[in-house]
Structures are given as structure tokens and as C-alpha cells.
Protein backbone atom coordinates (compact mmCIF):
# COMPACT_ATOMS: atom_id res chain seq x y z
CA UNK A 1 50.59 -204.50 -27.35
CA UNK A 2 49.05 -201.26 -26.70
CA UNK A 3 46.59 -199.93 -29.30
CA UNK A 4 49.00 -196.59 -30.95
CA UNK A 5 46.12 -194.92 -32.65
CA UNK A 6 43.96 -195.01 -29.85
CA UNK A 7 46.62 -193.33 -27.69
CA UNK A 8 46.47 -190.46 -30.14
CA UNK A 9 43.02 -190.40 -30.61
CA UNK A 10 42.82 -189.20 -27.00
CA UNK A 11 44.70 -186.17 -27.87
CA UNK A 12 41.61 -185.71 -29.79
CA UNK A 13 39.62 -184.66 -26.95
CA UNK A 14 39.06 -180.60 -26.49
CA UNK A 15 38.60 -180.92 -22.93
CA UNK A 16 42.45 -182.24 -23.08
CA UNK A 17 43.62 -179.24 -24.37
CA UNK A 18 41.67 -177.09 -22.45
CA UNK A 19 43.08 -178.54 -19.34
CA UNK A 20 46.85 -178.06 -20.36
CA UNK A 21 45.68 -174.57 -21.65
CA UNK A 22 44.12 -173.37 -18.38
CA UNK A 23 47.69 -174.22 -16.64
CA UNK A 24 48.92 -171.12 -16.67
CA UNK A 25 51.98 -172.15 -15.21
CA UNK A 26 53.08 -174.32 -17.59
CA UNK A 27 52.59 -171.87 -20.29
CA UNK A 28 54.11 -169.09 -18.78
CA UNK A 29 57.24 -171.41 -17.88
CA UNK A 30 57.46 -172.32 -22.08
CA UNK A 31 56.75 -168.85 -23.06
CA UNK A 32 59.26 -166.90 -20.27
CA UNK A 33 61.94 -169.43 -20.81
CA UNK A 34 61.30 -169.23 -25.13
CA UNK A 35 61.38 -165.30 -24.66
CA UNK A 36 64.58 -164.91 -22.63
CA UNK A 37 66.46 -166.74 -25.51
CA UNK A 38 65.06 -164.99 -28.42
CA UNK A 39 68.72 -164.58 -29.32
CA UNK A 40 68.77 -168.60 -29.37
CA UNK A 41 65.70 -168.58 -31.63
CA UNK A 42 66.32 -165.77 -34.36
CA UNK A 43 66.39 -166.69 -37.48
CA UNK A 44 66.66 -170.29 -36.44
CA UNK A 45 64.94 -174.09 -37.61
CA UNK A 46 62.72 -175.49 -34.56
CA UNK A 47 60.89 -178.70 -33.75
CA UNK A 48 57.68 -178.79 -32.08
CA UNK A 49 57.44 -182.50 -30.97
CA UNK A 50 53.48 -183.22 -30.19
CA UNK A 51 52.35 -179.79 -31.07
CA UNK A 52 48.73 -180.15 -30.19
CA UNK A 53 46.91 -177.01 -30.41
CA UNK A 54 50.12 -175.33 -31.58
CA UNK A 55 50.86 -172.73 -28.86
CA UNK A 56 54.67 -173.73 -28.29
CA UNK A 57 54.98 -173.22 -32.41
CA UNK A 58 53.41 -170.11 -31.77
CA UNK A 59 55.67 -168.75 -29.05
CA UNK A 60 58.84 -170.15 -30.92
CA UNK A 61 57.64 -167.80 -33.86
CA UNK A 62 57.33 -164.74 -31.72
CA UNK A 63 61.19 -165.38 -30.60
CA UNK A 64 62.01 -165.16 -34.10
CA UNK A 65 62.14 -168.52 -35.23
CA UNK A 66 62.71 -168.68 -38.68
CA UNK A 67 60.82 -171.83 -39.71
CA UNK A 68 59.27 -174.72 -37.27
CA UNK A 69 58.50 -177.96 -37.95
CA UNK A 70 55.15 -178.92 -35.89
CA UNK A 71 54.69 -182.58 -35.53
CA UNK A 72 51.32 -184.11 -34.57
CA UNK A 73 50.03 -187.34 -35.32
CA UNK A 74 46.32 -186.91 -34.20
CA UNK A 75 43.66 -185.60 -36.12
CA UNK A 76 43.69 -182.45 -34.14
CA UNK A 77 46.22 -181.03 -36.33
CA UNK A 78 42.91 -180.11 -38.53
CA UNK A 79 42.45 -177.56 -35.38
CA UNK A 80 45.99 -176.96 -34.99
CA UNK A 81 46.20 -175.49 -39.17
CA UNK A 82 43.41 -173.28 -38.28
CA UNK A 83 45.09 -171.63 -35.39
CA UNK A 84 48.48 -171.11 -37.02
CA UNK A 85 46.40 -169.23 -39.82
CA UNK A 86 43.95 -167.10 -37.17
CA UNK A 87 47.96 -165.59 -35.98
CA UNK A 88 48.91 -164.83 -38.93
CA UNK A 89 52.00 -167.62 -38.82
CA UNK A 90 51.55 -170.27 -41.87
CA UNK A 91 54.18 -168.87 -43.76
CA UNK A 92 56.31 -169.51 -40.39
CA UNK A 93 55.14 -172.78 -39.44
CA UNK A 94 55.16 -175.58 -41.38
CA UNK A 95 52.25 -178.52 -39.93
CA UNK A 96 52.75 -182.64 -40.56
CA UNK A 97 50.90 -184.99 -39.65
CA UNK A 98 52.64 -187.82 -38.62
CA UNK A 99 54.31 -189.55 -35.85
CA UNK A 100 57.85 -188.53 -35.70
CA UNK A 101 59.31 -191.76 -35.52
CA UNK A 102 57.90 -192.21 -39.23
CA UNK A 103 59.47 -189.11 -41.04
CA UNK A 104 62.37 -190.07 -43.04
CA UNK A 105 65.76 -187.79 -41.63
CA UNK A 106 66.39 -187.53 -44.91
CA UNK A 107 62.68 -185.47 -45.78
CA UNK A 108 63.70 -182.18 -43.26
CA UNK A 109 66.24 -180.42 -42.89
CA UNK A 110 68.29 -180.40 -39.49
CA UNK A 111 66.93 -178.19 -36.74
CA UNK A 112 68.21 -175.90 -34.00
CA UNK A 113 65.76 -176.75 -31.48
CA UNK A 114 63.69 -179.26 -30.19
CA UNK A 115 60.35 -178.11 -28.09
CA UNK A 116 58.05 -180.64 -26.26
CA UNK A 117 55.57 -180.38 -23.53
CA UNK A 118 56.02 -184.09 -23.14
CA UNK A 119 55.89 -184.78 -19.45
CA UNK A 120 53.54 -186.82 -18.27
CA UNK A 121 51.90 -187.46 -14.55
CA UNK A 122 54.76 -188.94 -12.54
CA UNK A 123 57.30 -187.62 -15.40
CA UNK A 124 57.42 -190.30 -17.41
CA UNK A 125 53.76 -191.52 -17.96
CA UNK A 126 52.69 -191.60 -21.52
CA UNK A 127 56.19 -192.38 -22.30
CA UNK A 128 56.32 -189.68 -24.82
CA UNK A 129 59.63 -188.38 -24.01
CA UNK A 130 60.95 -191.62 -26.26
CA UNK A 131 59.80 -189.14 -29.49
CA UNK A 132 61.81 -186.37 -28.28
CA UNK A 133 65.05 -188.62 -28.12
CA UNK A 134 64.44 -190.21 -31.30
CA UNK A 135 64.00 -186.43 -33.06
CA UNK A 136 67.07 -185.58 -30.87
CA UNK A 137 69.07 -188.18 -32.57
CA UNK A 138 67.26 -187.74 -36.23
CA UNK A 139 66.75 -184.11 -36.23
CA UNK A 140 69.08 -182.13 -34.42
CA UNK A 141 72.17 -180.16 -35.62
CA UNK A 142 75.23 -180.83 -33.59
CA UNK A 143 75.04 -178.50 -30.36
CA UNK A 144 71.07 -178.13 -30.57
CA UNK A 145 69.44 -177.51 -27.73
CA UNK A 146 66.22 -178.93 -26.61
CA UNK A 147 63.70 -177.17 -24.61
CA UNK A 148 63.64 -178.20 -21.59
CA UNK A 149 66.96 -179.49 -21.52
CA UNK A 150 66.75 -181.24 -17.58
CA UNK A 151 64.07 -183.45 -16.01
CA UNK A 152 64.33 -184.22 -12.30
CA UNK A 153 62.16 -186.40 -10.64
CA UNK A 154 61.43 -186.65 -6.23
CA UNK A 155 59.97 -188.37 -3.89
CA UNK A 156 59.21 -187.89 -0.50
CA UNK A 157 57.14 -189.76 2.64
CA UNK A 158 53.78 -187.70 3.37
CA UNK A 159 50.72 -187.88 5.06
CA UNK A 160 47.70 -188.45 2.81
CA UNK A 161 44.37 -187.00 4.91
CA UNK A 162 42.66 -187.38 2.36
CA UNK A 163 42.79 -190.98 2.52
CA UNK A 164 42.58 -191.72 6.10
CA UNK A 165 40.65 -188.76 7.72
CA UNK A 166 37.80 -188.61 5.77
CA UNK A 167 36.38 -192.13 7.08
CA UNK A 168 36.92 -191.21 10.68
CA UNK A 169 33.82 -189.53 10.60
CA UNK A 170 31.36 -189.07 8.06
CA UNK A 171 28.47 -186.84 9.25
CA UNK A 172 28.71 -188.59 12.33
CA UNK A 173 29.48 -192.07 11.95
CA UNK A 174 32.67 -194.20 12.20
CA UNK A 175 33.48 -195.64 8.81
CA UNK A 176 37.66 -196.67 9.72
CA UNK A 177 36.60 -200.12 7.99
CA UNK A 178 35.38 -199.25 4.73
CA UNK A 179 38.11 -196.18 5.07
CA UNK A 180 40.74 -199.39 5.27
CA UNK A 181 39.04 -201.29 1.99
CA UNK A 182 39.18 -198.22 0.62
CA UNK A 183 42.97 -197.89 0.61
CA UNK A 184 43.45 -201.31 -0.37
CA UNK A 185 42.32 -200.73 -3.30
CA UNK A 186 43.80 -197.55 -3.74
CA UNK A 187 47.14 -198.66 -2.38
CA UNK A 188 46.79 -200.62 -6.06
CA UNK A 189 47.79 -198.15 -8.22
CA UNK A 190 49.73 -194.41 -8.10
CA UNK A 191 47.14 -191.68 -7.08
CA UNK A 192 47.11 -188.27 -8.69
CA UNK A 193 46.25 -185.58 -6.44
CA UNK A 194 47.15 -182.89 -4.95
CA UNK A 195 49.70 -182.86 -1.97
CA UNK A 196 50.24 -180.21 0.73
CA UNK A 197 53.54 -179.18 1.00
CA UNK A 198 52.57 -179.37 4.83
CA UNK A 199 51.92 -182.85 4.85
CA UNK A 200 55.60 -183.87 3.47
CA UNK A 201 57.47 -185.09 6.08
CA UNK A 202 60.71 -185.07 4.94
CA UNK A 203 62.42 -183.16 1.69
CA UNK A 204 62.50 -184.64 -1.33
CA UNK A 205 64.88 -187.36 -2.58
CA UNK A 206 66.14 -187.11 -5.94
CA UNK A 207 65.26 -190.36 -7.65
CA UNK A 208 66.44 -189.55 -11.52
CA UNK A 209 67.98 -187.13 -13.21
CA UNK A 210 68.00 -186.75 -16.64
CA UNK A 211 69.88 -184.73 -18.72
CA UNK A 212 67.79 -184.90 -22.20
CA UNK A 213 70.70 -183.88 -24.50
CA UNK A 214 72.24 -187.28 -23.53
CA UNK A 215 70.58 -189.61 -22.00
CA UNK A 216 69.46 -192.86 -24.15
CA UNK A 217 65.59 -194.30 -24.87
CA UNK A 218 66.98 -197.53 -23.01
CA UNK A 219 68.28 -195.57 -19.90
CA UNK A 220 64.54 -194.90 -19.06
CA UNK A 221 63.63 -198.22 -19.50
CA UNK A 222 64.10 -198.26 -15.42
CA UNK A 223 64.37 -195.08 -12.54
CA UNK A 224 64.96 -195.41 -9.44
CA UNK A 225 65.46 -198.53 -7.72
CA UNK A 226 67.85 -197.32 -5.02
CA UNK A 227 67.75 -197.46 -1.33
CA UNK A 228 66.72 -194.43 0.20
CA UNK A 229 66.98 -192.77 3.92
CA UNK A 230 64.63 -189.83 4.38
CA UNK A 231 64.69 -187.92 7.95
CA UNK A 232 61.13 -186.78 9.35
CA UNK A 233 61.21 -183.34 9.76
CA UNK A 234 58.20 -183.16 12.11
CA UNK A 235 55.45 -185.73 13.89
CA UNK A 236 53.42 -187.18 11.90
CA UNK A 237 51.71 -190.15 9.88
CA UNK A 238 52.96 -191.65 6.88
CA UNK A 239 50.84 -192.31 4.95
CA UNK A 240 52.12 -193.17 1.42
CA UNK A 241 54.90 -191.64 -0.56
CA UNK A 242 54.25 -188.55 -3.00
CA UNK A 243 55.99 -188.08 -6.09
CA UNK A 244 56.60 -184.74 -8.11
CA UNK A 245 58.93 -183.80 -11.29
CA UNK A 246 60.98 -180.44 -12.49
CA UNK A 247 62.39 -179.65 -15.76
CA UNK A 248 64.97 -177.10 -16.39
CA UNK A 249 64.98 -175.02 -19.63
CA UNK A 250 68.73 -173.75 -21.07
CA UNK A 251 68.73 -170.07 -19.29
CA UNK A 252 68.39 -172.17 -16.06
CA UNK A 253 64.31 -171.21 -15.25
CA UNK A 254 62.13 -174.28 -14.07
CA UNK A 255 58.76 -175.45 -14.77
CA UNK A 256 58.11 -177.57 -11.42
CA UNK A 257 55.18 -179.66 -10.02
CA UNK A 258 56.75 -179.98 -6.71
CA UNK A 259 54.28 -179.26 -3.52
CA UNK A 260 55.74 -176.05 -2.53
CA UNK A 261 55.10 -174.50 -6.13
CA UNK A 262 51.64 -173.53 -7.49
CA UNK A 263 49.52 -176.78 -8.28
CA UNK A 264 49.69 -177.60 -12.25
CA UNK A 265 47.49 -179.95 -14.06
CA UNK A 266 49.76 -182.86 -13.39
CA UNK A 267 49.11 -182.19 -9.58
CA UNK A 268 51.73 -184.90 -7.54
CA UNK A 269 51.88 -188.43 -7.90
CA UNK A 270 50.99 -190.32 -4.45
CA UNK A 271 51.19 -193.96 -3.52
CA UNK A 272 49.24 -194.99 -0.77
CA UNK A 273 49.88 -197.08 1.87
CA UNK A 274 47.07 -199.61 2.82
CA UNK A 275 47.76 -198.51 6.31
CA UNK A 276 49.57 -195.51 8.40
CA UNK A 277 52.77 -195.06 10.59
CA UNK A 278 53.42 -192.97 13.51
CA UNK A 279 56.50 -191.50 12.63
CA UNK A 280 58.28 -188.97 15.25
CA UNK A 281 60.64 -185.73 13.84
CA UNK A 282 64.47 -186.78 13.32
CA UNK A 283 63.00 -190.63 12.81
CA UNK A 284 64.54 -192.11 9.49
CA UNK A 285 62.16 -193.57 6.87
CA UNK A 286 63.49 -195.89 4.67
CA UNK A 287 62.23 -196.98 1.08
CA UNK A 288 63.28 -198.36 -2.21
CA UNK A 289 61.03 -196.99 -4.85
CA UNK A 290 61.16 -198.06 -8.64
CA UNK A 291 59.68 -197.50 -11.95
CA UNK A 292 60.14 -199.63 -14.62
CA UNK A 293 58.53 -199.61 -18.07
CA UNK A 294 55.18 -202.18 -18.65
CA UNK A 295 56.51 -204.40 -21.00
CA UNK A 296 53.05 -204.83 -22.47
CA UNK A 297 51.95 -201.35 -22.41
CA UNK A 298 55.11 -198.92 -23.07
CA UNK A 299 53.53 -195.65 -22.57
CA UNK A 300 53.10 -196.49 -18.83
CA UNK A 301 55.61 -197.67 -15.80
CA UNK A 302 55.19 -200.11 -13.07
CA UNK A 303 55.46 -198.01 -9.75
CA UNK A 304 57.00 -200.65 -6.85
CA UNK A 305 57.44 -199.30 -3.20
CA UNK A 306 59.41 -200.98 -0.86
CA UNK A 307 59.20 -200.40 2.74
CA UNK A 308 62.31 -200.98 4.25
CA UNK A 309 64.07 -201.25 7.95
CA UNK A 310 66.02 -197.79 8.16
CA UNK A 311 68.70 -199.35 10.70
CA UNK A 312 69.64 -202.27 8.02
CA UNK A 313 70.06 -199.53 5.51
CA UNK A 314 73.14 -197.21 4.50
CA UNK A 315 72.91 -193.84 5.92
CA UNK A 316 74.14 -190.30 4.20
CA UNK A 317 77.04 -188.93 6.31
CA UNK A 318 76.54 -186.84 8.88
CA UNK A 319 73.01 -187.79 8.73
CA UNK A 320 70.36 -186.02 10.89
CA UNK A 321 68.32 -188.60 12.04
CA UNK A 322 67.98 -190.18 16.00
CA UNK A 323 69.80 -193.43 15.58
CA UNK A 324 72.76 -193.89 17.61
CA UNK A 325 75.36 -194.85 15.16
CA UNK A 326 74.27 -191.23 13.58
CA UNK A 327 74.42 -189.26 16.20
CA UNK A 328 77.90 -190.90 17.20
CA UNK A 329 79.12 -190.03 13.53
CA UNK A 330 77.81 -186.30 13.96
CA UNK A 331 80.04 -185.71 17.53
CA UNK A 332 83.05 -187.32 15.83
CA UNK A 333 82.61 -184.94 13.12
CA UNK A 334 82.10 -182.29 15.62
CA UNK A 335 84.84 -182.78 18.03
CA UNK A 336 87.44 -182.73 14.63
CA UNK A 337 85.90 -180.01 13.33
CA UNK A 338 86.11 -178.10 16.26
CA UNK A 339 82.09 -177.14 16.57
CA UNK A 340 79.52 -178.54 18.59
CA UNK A 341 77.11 -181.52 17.71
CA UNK A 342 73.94 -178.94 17.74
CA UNK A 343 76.51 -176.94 15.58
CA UNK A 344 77.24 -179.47 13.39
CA UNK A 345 73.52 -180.25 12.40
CA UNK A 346 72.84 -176.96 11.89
CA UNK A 347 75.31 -176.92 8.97
């Protein structure tokens, strides 16, 4: 089994923090969605799951949070006591060190609010979202809210340049072989990088949602898994598949990682394929793409892509793509709607 205290250990590490703290979109996404319910926070009992450094605490304090609980298990909560006290907040926020799943319910008092940054690359890496659900169902007063409240998690065939362009020439020479060892290899394991929302070729599918109030630790156990059509919205290569997350906070604002927002620290999640495709626009790509929790190490997922044969799987309907049987479905839905096929895609 994994080793627990050296997973917190690593939260030990300034340059950690200083990497989450130099996203200034993530912070402003907390902060802006904290500050436009101040009316949610007044006078109110909050949970910081995984404080760290203590900045969420902090923010939940200028709302007008009441009290807050700030949970962290590793030794940085040394650093974390000395912050509260440089703002002026100790008498607001209360600091224990311990892993929530070992505080006794019956030790705190229930809280409004639960408030994690616990998203990891690909979503669900780290697997710390398991101690937000077990404080949700220890902790919370009936009709809390926790902050975020959604997670949403895509996918979507892209071209990886990176990858494959690189070793066409390198100062001159022709290195396509090693380039191909090289993706091997990489083709191993998900890539985190960062993905131009050019070099998508088709929008995203939605492989999970997950609404946090309800869902169950067991649910994530396994996302995905389904067969999915994507349509190519332009020529291109595919090249591997690139992943990317949202999560919604309760006035409806979003913190996302997607390739069309500004890059975070998580960046996108890509898996690479040992070799490319020539796809054309309107061609279907299909895929079946799966995570499921490592039995042996629960803080990380097994990441399986399938490659599949678009014309032996189920298409959306009307579906965009070039295959016959779709574009007969799209003038059938024309000619009874009255509109033309053009007309009909369009819509």
C-alpha cells in the first residue's frame, strides 16, 4: 500500500506552494467566488479541507466567516500558524493538525461550509477529493454547501506537436526513429502539458460529472468507460487524446483548466498515441476512455484509451459527421422539419 506520510510530506515542499500560489487563476476563482457569497459566509462555521499555506481560511475570514476549522496533516501547518497570526486572524481560525479522516465528529461542531482546493492533474489525481466527502458526511450541517460544489471532467482528440514535430528535424537532421521510441515510452503513461486550444480537433466530451454534495467515495472508484463519437472539426493529426477538468462554485462562476481558458498549474492532461492519424474535418473519431482507481496505490487512477472503429459505434442523433447513415438521418430530419440538410447542421 502506498506510504500516507510520505504523501503528506510532499506538501512539505515550499516550491509546492509557491507553484499553486503563483496561479493566479485559481486564486482569484476561490477568492471571487468566496466574495460574491459573503452573505453565505457571515457569521458562519467553515471547513478548510487541506489548508496548506492557509489562504482559502484567509479569504473565508474576510467574507465574514465566523470561525473555520483548517485541517492539515503535514508539518507545514507550523508555516500555516504563522501566517494566520502575520493577518491578524487566530482568533478567527482555528489550525489542527491532523488528517480529517481521524477527527472524531463528535470533537467539532457541525459546519456551514466545506472549502478544498483538492483537484488534482486530470481531476482526480491525488485522490484527495475522498477527504472532502468524508468531512461532507462527518462535518456538514444539513443544506451545507461545499465550495466548489461541481466537478466536470473532458476529453477531446488533439494533435500533440510537441511530440511528433520536434524529431522531424533537429538542427538539421532526421530523427522520426528515435521521435517514434520516444512516444512509446511516452504513450506509457498520461502527459501533463500544455495543449493549444488550436490543436483540439473536436469539442470536448463530457466524461464525468460530479455533483460533490451527492455523489459517494465509491462512485469515483471508476469514470468514464463509455463509448464515445467525437466529429473533427478541421484536418488534422491525431495525435493522442487531451484531458482537462472544471469545477463550479454555488453562485455558478468556474475555475476551469480547459484549453481555451488561461493555462493553470495543472496545465491539461494528454495521452499520447505511439503513432499519428490523418484525420479529415466532419471524420468521426471514436474512443472509449477510462479511469479507474490503482488498487495498490489509491491516490492515483489507471488511465486506459481505447481506439475504436467509429462505424461499429452508436452515433448522437443528428450527428455531424461524413458517414452515410448520418447524413441520411440529418435529410430525414430535414425534410420533416421542413429546413434544409445544410440548415439542419447549422442548428
Amino acid at each position: 500500500m502506498e506510504n500516507i506520510n510520505q504523501y503528506f510530506k510532499s506538501y512539505e515542499e515550499l516550491d509546492v506552494h509557491q507553484l499553486m500560489l503563483s496561479d493566479t487563476v485559481r486564486n482569484l476563482a476561490y477568492k471571487n467566488a468566496i466574495m460574491n457569497c459573503k452573505h453565505m459566509f457571515k457569521d458562519k462555521i467553515v471547513m478548510d479541507v487541506g489548508a496548506g499555506t492557509g489562504i482559502l481560511s484567509i479569504f473565508c475570514a474576510q467574507a465574514g466567516a465566523k470561525k473555520i476549522y483548517a485541517i492539515e496533516a503535514s508539518n507545514l501547518i507550523k508555516l500555516t500558524e504563522q501566517v494566520v497570526k502575520e493577518n491578524n486572524l487566530d482568533n478567527n481560525i482555528t489550525l489542527i493538525h491532523s488528517r480529517i479522516e481521524d477527527i472524531d465528529s463528535n470533537d467539532l461542531e457541525k459546519v456551514d461550509i466545506i472549502i478544498s482546493e483538492w483537484m488534482g492533474f486530470y481531476l482526480v489525481h491525488e485522490g484527495m477529493l475522498n477527504s472532502v466527502l468524508f468531512a461532507r458526511d462527518n462535518f456538514l450541517k444539513e443544506n451545507g454547501m461545499l465550495f466548489p460544489c461541481i466537478a466536470k471532467l473532458y476529453a477531446s482528440p488533439c494533435q500533440i506537436p510537441s511530440m511528433y514535430e520536434f524529431w522531424d528535424d533537429v538542427d538539421g537532421v532526421n530523427m522520426k526513429c528515435v521521435g517514434k521510441e520516444y512516444r512509446k515510452t511516452k504513450s506509457m503513461k498520461p502527459e501533463i502539458i500544455v495543449v493549444d486550444e488550436k490543436d483540439l480537433l473536436t469539442e470536448g466530451k463530457l466524461l464525468a460529472w460530479l455533483d460533490l454534495q451527492c455523489i459517494s467515495i465509491e462512485e469515483l472508484n471508476q469514470l468514464g468507460g463509455e463509448e464515445y463519437i467525437s466529429v473533427c472539426n478541421k484536418d488534422g493529426r491525431y495525435q493522442g487524446v487531451c484531458i482537462w477538468f472544471d469545477v463550479e462554485f454555488p453562485d455558478g462562476s468556474e475555475l476551469s483548466t480547459s484549453p481555451f481558458h488561461k493555462v493553470t498549474h495543472w496545465k491539461q492532461t494528454a495521452i499520447v498515441l505511439p503513432t499519428d492519424i490523418e484525420v479529415t474535418k466532419d471524420e468521426p473519431i471514436a474512443f472509449k476512455l477510462e479511469l479507474t482507481r490503482n488498487s495498490i496505490k489509491p491516490r492515483q487512477y489507471n488511465i486506459e484509451l481505447v481506439l475504436l472503429d467509429a462505424s461499429e459505434v452508436e452515433h448522437e442523433v443528428p450527428c455531424p459527421c461524413h458517414m452515410t447513415k448520418c447524413i441520411v438521418m440529418r435529410t430525414y430530419i430535414a425534410e420533416h422539419n421542413g429546413s434544409s440538410d445544410e440548415d439542419s447542421i447549422k442548428k
